[in-house]
N, C-alpha and C. Protein backbone atom coordinates (compact mmCIF):
# COMPACT_ATOMS: atom_id res chain seq x y z
N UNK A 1 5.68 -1.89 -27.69
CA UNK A 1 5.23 -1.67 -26.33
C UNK A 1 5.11 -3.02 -25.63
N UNK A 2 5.66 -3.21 -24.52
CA UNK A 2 5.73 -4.57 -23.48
C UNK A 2 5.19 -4.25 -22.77
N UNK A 3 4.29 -4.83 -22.18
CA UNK A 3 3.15 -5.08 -21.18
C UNK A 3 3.57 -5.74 -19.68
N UNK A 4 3.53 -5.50 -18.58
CA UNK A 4 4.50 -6.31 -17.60
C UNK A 4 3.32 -7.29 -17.20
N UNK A 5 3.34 -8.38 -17.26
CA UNK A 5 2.26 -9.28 -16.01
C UNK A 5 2.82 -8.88 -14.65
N UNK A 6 1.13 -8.64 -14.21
CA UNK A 6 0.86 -8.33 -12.30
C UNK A 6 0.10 -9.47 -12.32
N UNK A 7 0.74 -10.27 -11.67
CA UNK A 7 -1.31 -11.19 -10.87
C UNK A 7 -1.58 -10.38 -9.84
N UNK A 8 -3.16 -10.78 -9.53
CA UNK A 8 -3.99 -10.04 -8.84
C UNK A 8 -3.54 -10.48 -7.87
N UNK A 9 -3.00 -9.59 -6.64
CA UNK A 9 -2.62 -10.11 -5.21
C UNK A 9 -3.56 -9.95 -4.38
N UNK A 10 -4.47 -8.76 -4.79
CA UNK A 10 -4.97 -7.71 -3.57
C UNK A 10 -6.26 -8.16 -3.62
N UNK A 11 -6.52 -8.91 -2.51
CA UNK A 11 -8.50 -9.16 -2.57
C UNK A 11 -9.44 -8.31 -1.71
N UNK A 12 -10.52 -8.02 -1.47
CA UNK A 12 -11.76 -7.08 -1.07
C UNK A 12 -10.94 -7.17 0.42
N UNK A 13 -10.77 -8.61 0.87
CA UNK A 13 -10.75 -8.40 2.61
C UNK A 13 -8.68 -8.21 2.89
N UNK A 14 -8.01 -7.85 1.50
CA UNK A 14 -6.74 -7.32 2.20
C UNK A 14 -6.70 -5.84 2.09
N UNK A 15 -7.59 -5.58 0.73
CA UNK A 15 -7.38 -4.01 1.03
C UNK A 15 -8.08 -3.12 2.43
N UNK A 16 -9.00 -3.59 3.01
CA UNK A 16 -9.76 -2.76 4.17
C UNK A 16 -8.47 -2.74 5.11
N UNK A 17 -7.55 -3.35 5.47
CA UNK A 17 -6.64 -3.15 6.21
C UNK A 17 -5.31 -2.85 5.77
N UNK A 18 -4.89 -2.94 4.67
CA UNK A 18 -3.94 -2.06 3.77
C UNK A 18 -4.46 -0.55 3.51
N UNK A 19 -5.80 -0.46 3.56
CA UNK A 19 -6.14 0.88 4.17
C UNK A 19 -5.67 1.59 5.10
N UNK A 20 -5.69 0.66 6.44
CA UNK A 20 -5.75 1.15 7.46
C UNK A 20 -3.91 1.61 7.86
N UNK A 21 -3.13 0.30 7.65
CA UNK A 21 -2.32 0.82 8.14
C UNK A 21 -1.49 1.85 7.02
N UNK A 22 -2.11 2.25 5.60
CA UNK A 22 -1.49 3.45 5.04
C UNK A 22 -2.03 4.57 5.78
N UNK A 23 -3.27 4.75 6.14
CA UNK A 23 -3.84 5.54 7.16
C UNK A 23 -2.88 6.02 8.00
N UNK A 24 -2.53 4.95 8.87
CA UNK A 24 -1.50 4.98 9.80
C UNK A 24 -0.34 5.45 9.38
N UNK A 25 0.68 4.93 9.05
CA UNK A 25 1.95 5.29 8.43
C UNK A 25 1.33 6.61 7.79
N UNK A 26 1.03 7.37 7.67
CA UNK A 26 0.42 8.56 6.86
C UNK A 26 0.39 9.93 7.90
N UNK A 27 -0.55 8.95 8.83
CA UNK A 27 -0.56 10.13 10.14
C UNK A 27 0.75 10.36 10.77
N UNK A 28 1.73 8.96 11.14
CA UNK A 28 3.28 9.36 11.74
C UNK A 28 3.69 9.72 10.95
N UNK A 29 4.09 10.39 9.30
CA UNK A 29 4.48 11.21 8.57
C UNK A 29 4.55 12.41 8.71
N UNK A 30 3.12 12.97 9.06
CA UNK A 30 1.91 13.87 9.31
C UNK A 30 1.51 14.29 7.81
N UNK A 31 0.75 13.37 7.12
CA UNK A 31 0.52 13.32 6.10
C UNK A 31 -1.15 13.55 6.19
N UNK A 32 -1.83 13.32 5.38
CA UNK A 32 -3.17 13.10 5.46
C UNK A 32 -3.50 12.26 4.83
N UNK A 33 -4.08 11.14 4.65
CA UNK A 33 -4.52 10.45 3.80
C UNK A 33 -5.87 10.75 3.10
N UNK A 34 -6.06 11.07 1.98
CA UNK A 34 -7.72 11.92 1.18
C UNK A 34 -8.49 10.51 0.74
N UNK A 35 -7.76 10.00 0.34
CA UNK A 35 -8.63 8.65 -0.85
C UNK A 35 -7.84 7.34 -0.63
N UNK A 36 -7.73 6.34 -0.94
CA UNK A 36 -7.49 5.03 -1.04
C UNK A 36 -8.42 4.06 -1.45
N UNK A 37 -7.66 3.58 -2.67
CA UNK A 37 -9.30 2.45 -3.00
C UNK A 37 -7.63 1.59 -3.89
N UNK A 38 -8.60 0.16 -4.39
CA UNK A 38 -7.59 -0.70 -5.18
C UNK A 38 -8.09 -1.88 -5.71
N UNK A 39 -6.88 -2.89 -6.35
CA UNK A 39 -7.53 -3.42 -7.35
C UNK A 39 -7.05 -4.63 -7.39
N UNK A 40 -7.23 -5.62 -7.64
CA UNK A 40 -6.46 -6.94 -7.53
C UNK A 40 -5.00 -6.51 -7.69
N UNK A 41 -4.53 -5.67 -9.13
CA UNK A 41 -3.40 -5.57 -8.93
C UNK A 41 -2.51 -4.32 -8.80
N UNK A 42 -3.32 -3.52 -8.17
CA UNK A 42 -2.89 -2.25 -7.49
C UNK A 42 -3.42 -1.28 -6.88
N UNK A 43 -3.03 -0.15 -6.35
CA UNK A 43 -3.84 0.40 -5.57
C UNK A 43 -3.43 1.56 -5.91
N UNK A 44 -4.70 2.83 -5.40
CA UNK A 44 -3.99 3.78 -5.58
C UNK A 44 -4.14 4.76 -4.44
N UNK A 45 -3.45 5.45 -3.81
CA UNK A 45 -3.61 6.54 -2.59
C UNK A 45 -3.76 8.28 -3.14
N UNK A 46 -3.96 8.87 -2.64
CA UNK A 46 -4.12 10.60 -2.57
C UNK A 46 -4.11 11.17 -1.40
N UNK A 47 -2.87 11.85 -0.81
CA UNK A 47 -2.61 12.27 0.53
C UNK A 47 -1.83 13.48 0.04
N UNK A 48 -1.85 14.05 1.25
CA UNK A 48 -1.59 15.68 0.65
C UNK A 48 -0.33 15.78 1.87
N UNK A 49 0.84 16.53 2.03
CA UNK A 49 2.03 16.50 2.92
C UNK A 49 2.30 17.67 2.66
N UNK A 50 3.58 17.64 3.75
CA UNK A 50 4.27 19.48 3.73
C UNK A 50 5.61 19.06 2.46
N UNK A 51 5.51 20.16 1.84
CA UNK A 51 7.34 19.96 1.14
C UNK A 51 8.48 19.23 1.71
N UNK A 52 8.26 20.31 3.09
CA UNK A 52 9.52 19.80 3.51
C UNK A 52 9.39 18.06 4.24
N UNK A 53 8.63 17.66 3.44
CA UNK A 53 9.02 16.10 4.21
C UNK A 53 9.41 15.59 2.88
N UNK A 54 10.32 14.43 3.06
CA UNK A 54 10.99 13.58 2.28
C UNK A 54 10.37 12.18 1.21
N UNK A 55 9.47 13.30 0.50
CA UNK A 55 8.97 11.73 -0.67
C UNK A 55 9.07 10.30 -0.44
N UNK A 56 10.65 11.01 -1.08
CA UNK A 56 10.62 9.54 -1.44
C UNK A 56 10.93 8.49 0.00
N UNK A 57 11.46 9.09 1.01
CA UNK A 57 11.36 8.12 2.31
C UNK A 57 10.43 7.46 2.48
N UNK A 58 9.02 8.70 2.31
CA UNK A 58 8.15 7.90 2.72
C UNK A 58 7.25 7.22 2.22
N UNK A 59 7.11 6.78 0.58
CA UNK A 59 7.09 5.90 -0.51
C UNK A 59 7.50 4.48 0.14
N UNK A 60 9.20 4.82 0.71
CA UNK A 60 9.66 3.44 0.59
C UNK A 60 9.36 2.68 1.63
N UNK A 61 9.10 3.70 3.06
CA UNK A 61 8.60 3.08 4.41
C UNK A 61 7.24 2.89 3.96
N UNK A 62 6.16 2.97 3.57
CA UNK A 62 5.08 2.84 2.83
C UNK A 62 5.14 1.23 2.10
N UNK A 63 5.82 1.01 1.48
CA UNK A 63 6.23 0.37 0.61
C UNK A 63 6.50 -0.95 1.65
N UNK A 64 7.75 -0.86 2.39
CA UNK A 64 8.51 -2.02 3.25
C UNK A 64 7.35 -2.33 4.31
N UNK A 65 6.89 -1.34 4.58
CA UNK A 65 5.88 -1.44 5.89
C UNK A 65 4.52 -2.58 5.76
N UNK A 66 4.23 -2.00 4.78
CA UNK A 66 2.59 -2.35 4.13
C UNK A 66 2.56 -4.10 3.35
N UNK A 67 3.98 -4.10 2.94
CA UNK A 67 4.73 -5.49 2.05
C UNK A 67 4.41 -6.45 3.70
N UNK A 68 5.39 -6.11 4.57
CA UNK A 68 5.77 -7.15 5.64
C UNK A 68 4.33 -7.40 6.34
N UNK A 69 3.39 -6.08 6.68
CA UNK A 69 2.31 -6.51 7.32
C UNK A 69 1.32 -7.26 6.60
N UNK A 70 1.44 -7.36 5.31
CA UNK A 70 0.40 -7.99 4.57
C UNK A 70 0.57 -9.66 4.48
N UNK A 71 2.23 -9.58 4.05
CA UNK A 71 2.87 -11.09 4.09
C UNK A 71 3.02 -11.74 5.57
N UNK A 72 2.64 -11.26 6.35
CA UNK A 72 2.63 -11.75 7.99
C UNK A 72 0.75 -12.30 8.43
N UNK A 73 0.55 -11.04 7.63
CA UNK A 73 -1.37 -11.89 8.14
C UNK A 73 -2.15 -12.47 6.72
N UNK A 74 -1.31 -12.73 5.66
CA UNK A 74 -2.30 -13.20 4.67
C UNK A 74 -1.06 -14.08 3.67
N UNK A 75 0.09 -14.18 4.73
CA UNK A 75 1.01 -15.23 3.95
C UNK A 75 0.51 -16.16 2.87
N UNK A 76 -0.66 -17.07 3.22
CA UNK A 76 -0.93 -18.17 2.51
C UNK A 76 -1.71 -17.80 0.89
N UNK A 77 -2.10 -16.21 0.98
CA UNK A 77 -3.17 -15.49 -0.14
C UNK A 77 -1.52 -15.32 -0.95
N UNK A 78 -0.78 -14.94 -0.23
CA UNK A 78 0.05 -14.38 -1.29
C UNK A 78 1.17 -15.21 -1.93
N UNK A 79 1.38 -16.07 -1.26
CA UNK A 79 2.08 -17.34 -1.84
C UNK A 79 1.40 -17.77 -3.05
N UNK A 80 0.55 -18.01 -3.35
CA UNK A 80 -0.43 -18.80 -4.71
C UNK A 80 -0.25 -18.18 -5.54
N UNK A 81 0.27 -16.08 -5.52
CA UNK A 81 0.52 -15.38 -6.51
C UNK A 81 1.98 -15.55 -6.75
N UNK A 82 2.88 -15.42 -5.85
CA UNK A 82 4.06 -14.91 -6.18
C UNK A 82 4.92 -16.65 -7.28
C-alpha cells in the first residue's frame, strides 16, 4: 500500500471562502449545498442535485473554479506548498 503526500494547503481563513464560492457554484448548478467543512489537506462537501444534471461537469467546474479563485487571493499561502 503507497500512501500519496498532500501538504496542508487549506488554512481556517481559506476555507470560510472556499465555502462560499462552492455555495455559489452550487446554487448556478441548482444544486444545494447541505455541509462543507475541511482540512489542511482536504475538504469535504454534501449537496444533493437532480439526476438529470451532469456530475461530472460539475466536479470539474467546481474543481477549475475554486483552484483559480483561491490561487488569485491567497497566491503567496499557496506557493510555500506547491
Amino acid at each position: 500500500m503507497t500512501s500519496k503526500y498532500r501538504p496542508k494547503v487549506f488554512s481556517a481563513e481559506m476555507l470560510q471562502p472556499l465555502g462560499e464560492i462552492v455555495a455559489d457554484l452550487s446554487q448556478k448548478w441548482d444544486c444545494q449545498l447541505i455541509e462543507f467543512n475541511g482540512e489542511g489537506e482536504n475538504i469535504h462537501l454534501l449537496f444533493q442535485y437532480f439526476p438529470q444534471m451532469e456530475l461530472t461537469k460539475f466536479i470539474n467546474n467546481l474543481k477549475t473554479v475554486t483552484s483559480k479563485r483561491l490561487r488569485n487571493e491567497f497566491q503567496e499561502q499557496i506557493n510555500k506548498h506547491v
